[in-house]
C-alpha atoms as a PDB file:
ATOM      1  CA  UNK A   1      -3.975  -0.004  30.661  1.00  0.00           C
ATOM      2  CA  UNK A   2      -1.347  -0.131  27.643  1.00  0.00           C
ATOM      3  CA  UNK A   3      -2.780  -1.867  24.586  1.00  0.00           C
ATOM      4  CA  UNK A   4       0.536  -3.024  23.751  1.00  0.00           C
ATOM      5  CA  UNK A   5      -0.020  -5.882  26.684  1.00  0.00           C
ATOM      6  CA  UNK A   6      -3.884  -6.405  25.354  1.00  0.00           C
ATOM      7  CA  UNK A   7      -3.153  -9.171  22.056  1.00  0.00           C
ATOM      8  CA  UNK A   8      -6.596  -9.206  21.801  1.00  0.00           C
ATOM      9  CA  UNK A   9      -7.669  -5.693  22.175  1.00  0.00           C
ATOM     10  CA  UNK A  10      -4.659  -5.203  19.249  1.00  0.00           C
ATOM     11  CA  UNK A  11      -6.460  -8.040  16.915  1.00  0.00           C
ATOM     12  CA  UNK A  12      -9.675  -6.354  16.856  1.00  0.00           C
ATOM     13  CA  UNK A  13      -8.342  -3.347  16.135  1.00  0.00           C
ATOM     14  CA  UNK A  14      -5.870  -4.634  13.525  1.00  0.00           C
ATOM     15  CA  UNK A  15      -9.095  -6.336  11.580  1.00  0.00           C
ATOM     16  CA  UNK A  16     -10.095  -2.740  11.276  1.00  0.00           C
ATOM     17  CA  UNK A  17      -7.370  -1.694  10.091  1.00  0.00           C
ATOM     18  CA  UNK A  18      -5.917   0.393  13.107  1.00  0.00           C
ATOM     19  CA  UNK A  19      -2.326  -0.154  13.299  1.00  0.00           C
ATOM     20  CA  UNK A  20      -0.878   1.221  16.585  1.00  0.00           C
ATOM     21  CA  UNK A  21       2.834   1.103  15.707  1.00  0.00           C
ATOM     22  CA  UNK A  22       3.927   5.110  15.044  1.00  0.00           C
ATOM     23  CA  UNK A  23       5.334   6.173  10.854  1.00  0.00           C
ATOM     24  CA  UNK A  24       8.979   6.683  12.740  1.00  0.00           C
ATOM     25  CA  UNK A  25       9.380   3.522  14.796  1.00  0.00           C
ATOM     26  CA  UNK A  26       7.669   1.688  11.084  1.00  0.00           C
ATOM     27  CA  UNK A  27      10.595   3.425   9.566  1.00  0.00           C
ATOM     28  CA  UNK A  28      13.366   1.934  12.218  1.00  0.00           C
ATOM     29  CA  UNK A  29      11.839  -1.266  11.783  1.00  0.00           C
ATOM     30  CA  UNK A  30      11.536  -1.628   7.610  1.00  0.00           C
ATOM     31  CA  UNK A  31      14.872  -2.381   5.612  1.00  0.00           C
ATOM     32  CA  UNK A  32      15.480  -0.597   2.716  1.00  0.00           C
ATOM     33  CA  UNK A  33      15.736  -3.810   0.506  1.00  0.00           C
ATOM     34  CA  UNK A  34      12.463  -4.943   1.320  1.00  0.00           C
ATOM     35  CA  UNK A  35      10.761  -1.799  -0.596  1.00  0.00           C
ATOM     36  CA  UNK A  36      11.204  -2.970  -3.974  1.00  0.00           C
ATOM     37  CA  UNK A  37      10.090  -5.937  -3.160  1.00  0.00           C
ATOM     38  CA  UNK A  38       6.472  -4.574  -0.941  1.00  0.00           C
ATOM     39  CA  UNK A  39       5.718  -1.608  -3.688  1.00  0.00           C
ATOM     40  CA  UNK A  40       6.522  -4.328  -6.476  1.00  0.00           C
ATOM     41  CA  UNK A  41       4.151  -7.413  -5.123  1.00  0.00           C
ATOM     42  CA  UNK A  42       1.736  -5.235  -2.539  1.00  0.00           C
ATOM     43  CA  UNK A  43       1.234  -1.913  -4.095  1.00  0.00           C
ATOM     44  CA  UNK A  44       1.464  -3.346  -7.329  1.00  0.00           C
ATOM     45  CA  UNK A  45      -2.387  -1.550  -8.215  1.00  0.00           C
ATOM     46  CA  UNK A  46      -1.321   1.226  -6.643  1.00  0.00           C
ATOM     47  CA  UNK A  47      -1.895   4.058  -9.057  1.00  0.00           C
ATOM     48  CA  UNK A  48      -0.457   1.879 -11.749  1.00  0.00           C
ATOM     49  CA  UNK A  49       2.605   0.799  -9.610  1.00  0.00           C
ATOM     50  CA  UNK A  50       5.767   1.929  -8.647  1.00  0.00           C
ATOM     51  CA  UNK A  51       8.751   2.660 -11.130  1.00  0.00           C
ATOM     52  CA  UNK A  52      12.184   1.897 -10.566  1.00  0.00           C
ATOM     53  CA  UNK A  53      13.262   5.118 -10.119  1.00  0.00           C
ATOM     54  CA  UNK A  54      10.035   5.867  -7.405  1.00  0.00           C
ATOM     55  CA  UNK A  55      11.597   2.512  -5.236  1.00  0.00           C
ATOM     56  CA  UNK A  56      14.924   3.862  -5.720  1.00  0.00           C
ATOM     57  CA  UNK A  57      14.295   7.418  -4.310  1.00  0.00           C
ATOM     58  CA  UNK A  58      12.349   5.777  -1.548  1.00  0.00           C
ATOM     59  CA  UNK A  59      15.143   3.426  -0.658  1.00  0.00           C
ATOM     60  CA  UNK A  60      17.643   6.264  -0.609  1.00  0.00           C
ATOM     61  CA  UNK A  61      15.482   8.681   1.351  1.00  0.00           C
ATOM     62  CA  UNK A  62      14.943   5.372   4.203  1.00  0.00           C
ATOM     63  CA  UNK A  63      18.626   4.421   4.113  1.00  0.00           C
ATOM     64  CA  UNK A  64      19.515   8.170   5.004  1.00  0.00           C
ATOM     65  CA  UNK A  65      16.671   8.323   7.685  1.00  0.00           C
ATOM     66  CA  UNK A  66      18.080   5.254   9.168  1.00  0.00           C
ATOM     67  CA  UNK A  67      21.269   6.849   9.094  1.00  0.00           C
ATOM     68  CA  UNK A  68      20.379   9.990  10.919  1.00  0.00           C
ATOM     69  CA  UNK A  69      17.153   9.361  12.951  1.00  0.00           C
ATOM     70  CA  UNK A  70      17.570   5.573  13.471  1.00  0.00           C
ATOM     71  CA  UNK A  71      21.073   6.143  15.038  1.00  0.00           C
ATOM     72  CA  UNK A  72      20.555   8.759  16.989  1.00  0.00           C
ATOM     73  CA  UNK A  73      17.867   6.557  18.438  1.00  0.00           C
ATOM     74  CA  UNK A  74      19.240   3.980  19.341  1.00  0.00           C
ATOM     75  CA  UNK A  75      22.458   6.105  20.835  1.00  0.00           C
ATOM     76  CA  UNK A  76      20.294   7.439  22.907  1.00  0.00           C
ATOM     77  CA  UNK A  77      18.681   3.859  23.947  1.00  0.00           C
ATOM     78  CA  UNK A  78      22.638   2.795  24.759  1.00  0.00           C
ATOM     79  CA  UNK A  79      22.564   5.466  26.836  1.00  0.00           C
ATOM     80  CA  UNK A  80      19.583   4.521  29.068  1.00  0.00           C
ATOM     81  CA  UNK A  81      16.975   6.971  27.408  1.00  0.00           C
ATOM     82  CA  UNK A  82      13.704   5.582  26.373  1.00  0.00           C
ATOM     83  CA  UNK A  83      10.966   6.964  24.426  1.00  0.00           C
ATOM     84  CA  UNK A  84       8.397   6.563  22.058  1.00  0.00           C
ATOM     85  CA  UNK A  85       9.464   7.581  18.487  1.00  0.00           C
ATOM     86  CA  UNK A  86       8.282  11.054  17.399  1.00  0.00           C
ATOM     87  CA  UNK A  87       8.492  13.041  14.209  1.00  0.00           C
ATOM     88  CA  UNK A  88      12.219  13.875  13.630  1.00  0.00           C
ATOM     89  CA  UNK A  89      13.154  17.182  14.074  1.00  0.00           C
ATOM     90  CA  UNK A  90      14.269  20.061  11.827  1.00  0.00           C
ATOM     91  CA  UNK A  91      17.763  19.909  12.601  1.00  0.00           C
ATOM     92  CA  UNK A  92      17.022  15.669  11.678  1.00  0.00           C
ATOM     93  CA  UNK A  93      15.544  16.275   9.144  1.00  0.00           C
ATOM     94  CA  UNK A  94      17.955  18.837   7.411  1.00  0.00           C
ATOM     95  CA  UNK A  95      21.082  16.141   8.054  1.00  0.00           C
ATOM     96  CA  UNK A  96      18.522  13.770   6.269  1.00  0.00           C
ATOM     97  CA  UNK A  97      18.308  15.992   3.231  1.00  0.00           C
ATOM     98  CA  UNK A  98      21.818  16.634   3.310  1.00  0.00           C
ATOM     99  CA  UNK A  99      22.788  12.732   3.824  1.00  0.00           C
ATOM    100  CA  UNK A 100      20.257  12.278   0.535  1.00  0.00           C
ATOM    101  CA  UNK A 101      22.055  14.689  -1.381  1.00  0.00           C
ATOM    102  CA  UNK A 102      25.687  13.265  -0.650  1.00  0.00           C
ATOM    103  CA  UNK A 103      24.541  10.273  -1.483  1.00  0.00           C
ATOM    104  CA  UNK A 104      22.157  10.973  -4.862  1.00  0.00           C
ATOM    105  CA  UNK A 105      22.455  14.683  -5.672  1.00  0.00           C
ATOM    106  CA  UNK A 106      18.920  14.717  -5.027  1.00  0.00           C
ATOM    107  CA  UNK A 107      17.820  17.996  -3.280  1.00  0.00           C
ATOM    108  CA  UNK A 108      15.121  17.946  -0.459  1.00  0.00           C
ATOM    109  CA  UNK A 109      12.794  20.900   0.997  1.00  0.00           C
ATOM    110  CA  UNK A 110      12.777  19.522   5.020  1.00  0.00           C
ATOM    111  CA  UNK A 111       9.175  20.026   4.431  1.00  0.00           C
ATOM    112  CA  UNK A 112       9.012  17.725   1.052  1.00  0.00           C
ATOM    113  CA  UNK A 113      11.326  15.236   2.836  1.00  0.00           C
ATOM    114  CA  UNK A 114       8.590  15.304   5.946  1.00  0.00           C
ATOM    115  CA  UNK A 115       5.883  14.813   3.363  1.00  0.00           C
ATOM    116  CA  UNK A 116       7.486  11.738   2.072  1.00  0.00           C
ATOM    117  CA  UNK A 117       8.909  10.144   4.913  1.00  0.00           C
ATOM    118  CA  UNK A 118       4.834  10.206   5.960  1.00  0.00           C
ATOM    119  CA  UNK A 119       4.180   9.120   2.955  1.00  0.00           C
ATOM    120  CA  UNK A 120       6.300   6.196   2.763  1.00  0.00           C
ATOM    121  CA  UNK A 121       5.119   5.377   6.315  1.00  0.00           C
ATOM    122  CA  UNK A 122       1.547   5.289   5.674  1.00  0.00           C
ATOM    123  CA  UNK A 123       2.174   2.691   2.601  1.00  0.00           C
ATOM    124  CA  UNK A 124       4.644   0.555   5.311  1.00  0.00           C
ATOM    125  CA  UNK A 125       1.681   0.945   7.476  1.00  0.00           C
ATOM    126  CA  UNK A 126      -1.321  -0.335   4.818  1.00  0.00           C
ATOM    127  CA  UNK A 127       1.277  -3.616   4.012  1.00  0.00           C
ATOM    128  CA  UNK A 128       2.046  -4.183   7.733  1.00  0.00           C
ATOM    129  CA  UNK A 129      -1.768  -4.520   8.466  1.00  0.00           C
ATOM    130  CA  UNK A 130      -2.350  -6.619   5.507  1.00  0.00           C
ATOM    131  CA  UNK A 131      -0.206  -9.370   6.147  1.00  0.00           C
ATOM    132  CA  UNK A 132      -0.992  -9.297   9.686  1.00  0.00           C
ATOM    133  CA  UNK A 133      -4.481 -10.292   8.631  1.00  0.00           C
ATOM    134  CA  UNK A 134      -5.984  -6.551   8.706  1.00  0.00           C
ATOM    135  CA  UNK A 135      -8.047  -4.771   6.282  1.00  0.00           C
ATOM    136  CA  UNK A 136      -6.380  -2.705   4.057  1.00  0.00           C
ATOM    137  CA  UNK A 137      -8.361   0.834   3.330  1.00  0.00           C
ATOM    138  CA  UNK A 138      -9.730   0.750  -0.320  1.00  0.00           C
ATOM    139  CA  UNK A 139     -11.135   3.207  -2.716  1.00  0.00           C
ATOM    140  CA  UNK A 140     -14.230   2.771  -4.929  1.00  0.00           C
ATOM    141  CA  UNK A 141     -14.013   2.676  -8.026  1.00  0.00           C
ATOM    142  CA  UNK A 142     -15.847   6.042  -8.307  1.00  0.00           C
ATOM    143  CA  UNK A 143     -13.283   7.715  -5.803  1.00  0.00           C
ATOM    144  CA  UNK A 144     -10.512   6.770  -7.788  1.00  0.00           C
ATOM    145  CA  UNK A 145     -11.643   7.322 -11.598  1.00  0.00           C
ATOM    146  CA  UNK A 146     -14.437   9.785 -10.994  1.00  0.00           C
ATOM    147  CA  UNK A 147     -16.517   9.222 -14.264  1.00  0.00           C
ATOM    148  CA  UNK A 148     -13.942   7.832 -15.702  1.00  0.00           C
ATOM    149  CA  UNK A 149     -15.481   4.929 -14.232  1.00  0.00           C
ATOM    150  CA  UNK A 150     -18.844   4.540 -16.481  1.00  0.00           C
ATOM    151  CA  UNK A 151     -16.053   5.126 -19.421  1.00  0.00           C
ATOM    152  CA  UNK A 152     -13.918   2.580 -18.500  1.00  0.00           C
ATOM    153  CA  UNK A 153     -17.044   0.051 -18.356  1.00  0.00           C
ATOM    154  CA  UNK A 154     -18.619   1.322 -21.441  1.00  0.00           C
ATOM    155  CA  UNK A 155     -15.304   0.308 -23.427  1.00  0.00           C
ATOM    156  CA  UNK A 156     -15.416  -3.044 -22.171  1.00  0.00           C
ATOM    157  CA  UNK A 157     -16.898  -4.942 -25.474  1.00  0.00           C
ATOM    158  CA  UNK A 158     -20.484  -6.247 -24.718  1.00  0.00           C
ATOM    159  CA  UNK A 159     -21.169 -10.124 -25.716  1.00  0.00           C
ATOM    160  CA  UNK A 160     -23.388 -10.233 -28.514  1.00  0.00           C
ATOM    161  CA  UNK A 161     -26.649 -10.826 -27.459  1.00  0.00           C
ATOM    162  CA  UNK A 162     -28.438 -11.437 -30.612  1.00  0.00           C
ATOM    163  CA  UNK A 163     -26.155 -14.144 -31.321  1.00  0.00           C
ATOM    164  CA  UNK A 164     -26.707 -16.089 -27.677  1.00  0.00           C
ATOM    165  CA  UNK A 165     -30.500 -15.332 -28.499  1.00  0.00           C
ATOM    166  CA  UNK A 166     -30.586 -17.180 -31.294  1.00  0.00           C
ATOM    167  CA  UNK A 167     -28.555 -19.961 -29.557  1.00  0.00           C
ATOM    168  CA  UNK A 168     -30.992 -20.498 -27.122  1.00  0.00           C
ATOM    169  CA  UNK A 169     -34.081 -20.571 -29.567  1.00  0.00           C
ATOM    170  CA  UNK A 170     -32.083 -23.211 -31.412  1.00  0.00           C
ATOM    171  CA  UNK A 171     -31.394 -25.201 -28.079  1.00  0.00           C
ATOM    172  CA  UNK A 172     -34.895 -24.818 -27.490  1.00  0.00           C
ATOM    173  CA  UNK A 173     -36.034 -25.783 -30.874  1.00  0.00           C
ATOM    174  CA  UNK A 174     -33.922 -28.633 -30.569  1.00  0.00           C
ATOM    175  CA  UNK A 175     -35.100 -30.409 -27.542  1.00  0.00           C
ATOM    176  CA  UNK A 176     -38.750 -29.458 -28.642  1.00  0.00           C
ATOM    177  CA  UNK A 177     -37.955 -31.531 -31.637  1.00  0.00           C
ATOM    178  CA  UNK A 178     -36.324 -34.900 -29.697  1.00  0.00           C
ATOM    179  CA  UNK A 179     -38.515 -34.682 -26.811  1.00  0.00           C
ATOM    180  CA  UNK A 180     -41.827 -36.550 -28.206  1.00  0.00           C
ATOM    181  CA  UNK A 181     -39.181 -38.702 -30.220  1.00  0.00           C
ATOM    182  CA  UNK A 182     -37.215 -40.005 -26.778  1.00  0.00           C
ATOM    183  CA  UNK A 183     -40.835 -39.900 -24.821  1.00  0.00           C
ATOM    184  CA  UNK A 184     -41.925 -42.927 -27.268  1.00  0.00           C
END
């Protein structure tokens, strides 16, 4: 049974937040304009954002994959060969790095560029099942700041308490006054 031809099976699973689509063929599929635009309005809590220059290096790292891995893909798809997309290979992603650097300056490690093309994938991956009506993976608060957390809340100004206190003893002073005046 493929669970591409089960809709329903692929719902259930996409309310969990499993996402059967591979990082490589979410790669293919994503346009490097769109990035500033999902890292600006979906990852925009994301450990404080995304800066320019963080959409920028991930738009030139996608438009080089696209122009090594993507094209080789689909030559070989003109071709007749079909297959699931894997991981690209070293000798991929070297021409990756080296299509990055023609195009930037920007030096890769294959192994960095790996890393971040994952990376990049797995962020693709958490918007994809969002606004296909999945849920997204969160952190607690305590994950994320640690006990930073009890900090964070302890700066948050507390109401004054004395002064609603003494609000409500008025309030209650007041209608304790008019009551036996509007009961008569």
């Amino acid at each position: 049974m493929k669970l591409k031809q089960q809709p329903e099976l692929n719902k259930v699973l996409l309310e969990c937040g499993v996402y059967l689509i591979s990082n490589w063929a979410i790669l293919n599929d994503t346009q490097p304009k769109q990035l500033e635009r999902i890292f600006k309005d979906f990852h925009i809590f994301s450990q404080g954002g995304f800066s320019d220059a963080a959409i920028k290096e991930a738009q030139s790292i996608l438009e080089s994959y696209h122009t090594i891995y993507r094209l080789q893909r689909l030559q070989q798809r003109r071709k007749g060969l079909r297959s699931k997309c894997i991981a690209p290979d070293t000798q991929q992603l070297q021409d990756i790095a080296q299509d990055i650097q023609k195009h930037t300056g920007q030096i890769f490690e294959i192994e960095v560029l790996s890393q971040k093309l994952q990376k990049l994938a797995a962020q693709l991956r958490e918007y994809r099942i969002y606004v296909r009506g999945g849920s997204v993976q969160t952190s607690s608060l305590d994950a994320v700041y640690g006990s930073k957390y009890n900090s964070l809340i302890e700066e948050i100004p507390a109401t004054e308490t004395n002064n609603s206190l003494e609000e409500n003893d008025e309030q209650t002073e007041f209608f304790t006054v008019l009551s036996p005046s509007i009961s008569t």
